[in-house]
C-alpha atoms as a PDB file:
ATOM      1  CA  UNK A   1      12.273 -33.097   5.196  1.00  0.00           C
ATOM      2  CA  UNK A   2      14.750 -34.785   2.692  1.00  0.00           C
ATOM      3  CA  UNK A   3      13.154 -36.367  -0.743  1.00  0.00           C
ATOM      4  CA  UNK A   4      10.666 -33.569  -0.736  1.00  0.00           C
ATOM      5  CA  UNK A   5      10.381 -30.709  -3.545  1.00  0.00           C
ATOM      6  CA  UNK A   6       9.477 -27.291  -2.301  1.00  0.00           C
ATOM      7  CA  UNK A   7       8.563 -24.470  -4.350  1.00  0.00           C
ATOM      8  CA  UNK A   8       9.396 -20.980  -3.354  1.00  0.00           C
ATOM      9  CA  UNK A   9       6.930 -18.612  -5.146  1.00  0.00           C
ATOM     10  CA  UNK A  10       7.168 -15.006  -5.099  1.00  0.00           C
ATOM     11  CA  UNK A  11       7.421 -11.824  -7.777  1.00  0.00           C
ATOM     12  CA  UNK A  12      11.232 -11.266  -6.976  1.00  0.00           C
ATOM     13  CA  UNK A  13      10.964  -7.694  -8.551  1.00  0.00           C
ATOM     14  CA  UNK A  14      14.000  -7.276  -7.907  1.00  0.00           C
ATOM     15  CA  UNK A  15      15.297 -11.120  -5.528  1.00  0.00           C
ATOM     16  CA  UNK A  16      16.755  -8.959  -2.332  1.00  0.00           C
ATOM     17  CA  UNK A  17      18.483 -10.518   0.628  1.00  0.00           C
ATOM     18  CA  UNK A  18      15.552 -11.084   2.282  1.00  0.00           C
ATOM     19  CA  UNK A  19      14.055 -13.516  -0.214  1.00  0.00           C
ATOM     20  CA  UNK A  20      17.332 -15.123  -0.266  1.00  0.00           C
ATOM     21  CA  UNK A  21      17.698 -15.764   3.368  1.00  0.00           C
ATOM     22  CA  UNK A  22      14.093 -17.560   2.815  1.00  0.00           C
ATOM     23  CA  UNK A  23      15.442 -19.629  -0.508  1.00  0.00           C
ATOM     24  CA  UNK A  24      18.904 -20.521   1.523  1.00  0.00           C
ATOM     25  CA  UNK A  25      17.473 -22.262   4.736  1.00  0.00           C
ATOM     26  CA  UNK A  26      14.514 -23.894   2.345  1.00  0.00           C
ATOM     27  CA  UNK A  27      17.305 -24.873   0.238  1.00  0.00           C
ATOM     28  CA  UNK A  28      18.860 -26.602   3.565  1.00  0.00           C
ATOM     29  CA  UNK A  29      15.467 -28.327   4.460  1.00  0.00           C
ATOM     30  CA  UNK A  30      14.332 -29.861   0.984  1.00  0.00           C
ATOM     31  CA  UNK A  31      15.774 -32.025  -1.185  1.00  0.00           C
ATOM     32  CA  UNK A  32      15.470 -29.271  -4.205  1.00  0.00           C
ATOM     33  CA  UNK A  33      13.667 -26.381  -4.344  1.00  0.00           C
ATOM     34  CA  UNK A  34      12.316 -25.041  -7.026  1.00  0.00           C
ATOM     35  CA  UNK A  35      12.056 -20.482  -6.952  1.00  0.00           C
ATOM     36  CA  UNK A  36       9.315 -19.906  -8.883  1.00  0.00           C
ATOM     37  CA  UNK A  37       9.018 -16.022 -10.282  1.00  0.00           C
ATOM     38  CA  UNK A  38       5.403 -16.447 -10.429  1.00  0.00           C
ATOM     39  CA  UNK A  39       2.819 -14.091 -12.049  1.00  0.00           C
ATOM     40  CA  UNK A  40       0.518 -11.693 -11.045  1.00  0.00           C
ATOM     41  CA  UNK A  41      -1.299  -9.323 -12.955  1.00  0.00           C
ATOM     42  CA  UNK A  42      -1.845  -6.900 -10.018  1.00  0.00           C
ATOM     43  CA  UNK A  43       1.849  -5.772  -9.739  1.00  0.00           C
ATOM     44  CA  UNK A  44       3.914  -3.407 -12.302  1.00  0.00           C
ATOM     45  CA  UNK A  45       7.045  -5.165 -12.476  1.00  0.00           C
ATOM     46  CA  UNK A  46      10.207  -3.670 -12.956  1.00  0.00           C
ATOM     47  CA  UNK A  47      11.894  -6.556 -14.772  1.00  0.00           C
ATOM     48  CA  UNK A  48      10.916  -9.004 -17.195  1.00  0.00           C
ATOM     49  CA  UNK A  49      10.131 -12.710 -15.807  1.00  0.00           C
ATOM     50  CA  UNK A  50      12.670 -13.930 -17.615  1.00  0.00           C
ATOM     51  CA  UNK A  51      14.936 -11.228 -16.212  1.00  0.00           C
ATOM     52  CA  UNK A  52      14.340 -11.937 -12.633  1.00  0.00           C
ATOM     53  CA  UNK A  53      15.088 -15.538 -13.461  1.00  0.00           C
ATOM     54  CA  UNK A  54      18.324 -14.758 -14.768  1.00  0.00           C
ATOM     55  CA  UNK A  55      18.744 -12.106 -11.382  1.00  0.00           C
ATOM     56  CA  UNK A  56      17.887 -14.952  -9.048  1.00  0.00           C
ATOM     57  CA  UNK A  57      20.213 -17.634 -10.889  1.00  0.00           C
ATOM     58  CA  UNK A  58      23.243 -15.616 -10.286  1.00  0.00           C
ATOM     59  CA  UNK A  59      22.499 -15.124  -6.817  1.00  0.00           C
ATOM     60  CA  UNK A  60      21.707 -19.255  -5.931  1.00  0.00           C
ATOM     61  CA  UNK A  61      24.417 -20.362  -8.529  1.00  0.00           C
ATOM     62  CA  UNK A  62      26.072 -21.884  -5.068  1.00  0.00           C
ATOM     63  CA  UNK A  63      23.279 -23.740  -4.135  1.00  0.00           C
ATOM     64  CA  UNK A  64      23.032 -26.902  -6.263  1.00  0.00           C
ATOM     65  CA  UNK A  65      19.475 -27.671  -5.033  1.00  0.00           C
ATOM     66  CA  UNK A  66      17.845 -25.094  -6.216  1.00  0.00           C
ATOM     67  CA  UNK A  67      16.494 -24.545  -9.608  1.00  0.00           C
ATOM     68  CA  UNK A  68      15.046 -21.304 -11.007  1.00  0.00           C
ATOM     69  CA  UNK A  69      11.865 -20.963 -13.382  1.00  0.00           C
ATOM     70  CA  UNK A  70       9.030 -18.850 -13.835  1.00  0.00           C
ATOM     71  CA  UNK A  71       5.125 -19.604 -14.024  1.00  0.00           C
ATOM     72  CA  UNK A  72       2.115 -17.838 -15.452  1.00  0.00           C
ATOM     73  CA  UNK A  73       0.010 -19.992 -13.805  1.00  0.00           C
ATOM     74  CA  UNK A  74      -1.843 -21.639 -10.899  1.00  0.00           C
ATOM     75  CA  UNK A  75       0.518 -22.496  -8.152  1.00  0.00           C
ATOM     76  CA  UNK A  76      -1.226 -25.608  -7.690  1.00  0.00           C
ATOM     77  CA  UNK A  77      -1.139 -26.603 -10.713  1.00  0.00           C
ATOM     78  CA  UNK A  78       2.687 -26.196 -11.128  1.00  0.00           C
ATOM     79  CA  UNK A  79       3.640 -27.851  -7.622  1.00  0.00           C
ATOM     80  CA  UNK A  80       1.573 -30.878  -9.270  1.00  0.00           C
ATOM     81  CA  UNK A  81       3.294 -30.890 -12.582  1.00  0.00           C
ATOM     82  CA  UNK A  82       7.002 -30.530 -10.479  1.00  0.00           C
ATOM     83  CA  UNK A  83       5.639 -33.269  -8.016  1.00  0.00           C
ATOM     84  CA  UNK A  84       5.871 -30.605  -5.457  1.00  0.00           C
ATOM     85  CA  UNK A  85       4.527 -31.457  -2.323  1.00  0.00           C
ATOM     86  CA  UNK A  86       5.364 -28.001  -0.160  1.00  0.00           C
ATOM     87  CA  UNK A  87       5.256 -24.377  -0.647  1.00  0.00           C
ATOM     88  CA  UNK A  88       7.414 -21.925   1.136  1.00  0.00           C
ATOM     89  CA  UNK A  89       6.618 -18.191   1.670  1.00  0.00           C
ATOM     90  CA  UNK A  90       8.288 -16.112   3.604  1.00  0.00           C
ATOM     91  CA  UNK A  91       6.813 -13.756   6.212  1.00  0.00           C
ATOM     92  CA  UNK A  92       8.341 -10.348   7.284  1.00  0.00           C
ATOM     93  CA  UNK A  93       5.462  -9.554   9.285  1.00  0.00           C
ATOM     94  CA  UNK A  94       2.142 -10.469  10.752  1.00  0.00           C
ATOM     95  CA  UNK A  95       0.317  -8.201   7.877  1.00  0.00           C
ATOM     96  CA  UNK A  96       1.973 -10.470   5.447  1.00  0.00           C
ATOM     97  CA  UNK A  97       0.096 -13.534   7.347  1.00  0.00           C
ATOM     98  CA  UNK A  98      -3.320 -12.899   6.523  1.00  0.00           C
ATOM     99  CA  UNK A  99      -2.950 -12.908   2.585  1.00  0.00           C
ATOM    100  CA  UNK A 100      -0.841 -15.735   2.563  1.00  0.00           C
ATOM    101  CA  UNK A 101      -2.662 -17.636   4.935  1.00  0.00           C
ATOM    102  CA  UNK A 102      -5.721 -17.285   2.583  1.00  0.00           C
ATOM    103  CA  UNK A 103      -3.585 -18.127  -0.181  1.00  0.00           C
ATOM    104  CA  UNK A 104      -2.568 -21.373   1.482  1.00  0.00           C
ATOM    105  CA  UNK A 105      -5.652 -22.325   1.839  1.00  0.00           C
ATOM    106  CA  UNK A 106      -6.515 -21.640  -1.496  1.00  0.00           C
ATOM    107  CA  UNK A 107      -3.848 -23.936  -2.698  1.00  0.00           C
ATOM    108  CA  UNK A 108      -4.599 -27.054  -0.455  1.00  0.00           C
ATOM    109  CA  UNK A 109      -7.836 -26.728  -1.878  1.00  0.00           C
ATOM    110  CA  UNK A 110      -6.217 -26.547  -5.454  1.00  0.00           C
ATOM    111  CA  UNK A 111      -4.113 -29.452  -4.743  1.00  0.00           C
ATOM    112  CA  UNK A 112      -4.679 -31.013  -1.729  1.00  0.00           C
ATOM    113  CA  UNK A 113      -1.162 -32.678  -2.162  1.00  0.00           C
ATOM    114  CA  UNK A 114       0.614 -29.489  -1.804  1.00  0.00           C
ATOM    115  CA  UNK A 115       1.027 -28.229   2.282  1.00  0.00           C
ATOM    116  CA  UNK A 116       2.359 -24.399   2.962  1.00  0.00           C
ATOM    117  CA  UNK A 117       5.250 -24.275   5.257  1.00  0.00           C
ATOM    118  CA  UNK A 118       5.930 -20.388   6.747  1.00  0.00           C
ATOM    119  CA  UNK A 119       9.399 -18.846   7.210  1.00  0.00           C
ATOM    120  CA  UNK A 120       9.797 -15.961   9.249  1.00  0.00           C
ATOM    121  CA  UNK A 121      12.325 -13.659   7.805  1.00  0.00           C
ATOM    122  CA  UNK A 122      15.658 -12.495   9.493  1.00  0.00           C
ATOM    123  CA  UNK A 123      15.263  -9.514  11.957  1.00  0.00           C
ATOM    124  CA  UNK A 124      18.282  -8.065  10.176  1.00  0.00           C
ATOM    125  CA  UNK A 125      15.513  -8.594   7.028  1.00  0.00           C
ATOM    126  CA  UNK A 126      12.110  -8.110   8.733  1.00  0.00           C
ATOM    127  CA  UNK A 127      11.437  -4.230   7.119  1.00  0.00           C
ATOM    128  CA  UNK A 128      13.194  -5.149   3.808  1.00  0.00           C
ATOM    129  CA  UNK A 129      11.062  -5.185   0.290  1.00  0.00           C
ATOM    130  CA  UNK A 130      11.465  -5.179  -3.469  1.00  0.00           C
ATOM    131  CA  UNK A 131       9.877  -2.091  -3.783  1.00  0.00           C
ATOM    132  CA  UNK A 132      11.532  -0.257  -0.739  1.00  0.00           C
ATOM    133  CA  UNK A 133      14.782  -1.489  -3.051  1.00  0.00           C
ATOM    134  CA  UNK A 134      13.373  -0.307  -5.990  1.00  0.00           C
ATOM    135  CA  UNK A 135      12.311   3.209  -4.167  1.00  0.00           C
ATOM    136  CA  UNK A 136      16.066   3.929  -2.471  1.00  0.00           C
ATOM    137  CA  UNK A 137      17.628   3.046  -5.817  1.00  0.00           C
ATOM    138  CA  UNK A 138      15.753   6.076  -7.880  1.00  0.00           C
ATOM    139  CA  UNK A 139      16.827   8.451  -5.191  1.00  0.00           C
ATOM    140  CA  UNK A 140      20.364   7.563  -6.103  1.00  0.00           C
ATOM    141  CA  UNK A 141      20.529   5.855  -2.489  1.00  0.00           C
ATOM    142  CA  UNK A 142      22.755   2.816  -1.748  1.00  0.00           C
ATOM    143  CA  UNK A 143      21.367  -0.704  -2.328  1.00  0.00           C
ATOM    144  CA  UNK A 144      24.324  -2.634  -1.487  1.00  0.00           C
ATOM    145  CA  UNK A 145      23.333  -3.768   2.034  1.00  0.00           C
ATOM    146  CA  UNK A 146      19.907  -4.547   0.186  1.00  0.00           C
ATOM    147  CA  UNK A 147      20.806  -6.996  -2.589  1.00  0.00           C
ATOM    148  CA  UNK A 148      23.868  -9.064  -3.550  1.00  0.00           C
ATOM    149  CA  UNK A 149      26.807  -7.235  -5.794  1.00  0.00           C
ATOM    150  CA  UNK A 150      25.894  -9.411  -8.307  1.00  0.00           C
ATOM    151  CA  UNK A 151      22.803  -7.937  -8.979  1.00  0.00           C
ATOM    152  CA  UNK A 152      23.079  -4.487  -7.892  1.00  0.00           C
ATOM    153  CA  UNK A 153      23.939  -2.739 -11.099  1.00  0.00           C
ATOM    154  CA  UNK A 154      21.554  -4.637 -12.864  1.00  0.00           C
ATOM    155  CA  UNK A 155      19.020  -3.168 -10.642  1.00  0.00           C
ATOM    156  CA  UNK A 156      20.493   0.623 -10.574  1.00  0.00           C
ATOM    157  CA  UNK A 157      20.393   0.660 -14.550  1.00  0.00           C
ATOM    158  CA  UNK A 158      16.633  -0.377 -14.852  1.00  0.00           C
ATOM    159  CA  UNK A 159      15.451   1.970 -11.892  1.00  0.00           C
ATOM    160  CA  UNK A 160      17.759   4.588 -13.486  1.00  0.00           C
ATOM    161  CA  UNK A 161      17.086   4.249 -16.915  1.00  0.00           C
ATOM    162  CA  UNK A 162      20.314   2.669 -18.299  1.00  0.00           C
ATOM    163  CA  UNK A 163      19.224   0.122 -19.914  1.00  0.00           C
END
């Protein structure tokens, strides 16, 4: 699947290992992918967009294929303005499968140049979420198995009230 851009959409709030595994094996299908810290206005985030962006750069910064941004957006609309012709999401379980095959479908209808490709997740990953992340790190609980050093007192300060 060389010569095609993928996006890789998702809140990130905070990136964990288990998005990355997803980002890291796109990264080794597509010819660039682009992770898109997208918007939604039904989730209290934790960190700023522009925040996560800067989270998720330091953790790809190896991959040369992959570029970071965030949208506020329409999906569809983006992957047309990036020339985008595939859309990764990652799947951790078959709960996750029925929204995002409704969003899928949403989006070919949005663009009908845009197909959704689905990733399952890692077994090592399958249980592991932002906000479980978010949850161990205000009990004073050990995230390092969760999300890259890199990252990891980034994430303890905000939960913690550091910063």
């Amino acid at each position: 699947m060389k010569n095609i851009i993928a996006l890789c959409p998702g809140s990130f709030d905070p990136v964990t290992y288990g998005h990355l595994d997803i980002i890291t094996r796109s990264a080794g299908m597509f010819s660039k992918v682009i992770v898109v810290v997208a918007g939604n206005a039904s989730k209290h985030c934790s960190f700023t967009p522009e925040e996560r962006v800067e989270m998720i750069k330091k953790c790809v910064a190896d991959l040369d294929n992959v570029e970071v941004d965030h949208y506020g957006g329409l999906l569809a609309d983006y992957a047309a303005q990036k020339g985008a012709t595939a859309i990764i999401k990652g799947l951790r379980a078959m709960s996750d499968f029925e929204y995002e095959f409704q969003m899928a479908l949403t989006n070919k209808k949005l663009n009908p140049n845009v197909e959704t490709l689905f990733l399952t997740t890692s077994a090592q990953n399958m249980y592991l979420s932002s906000s479980m992340v978010k949850q161990i790190a205000s009990m004073d609980g050990d995230i390092s198995s969760f999300v890259p050093d890199v990252i990891k007192q980034d994430i303890i300060d905000r939960i913690k009230g550091n910063k």
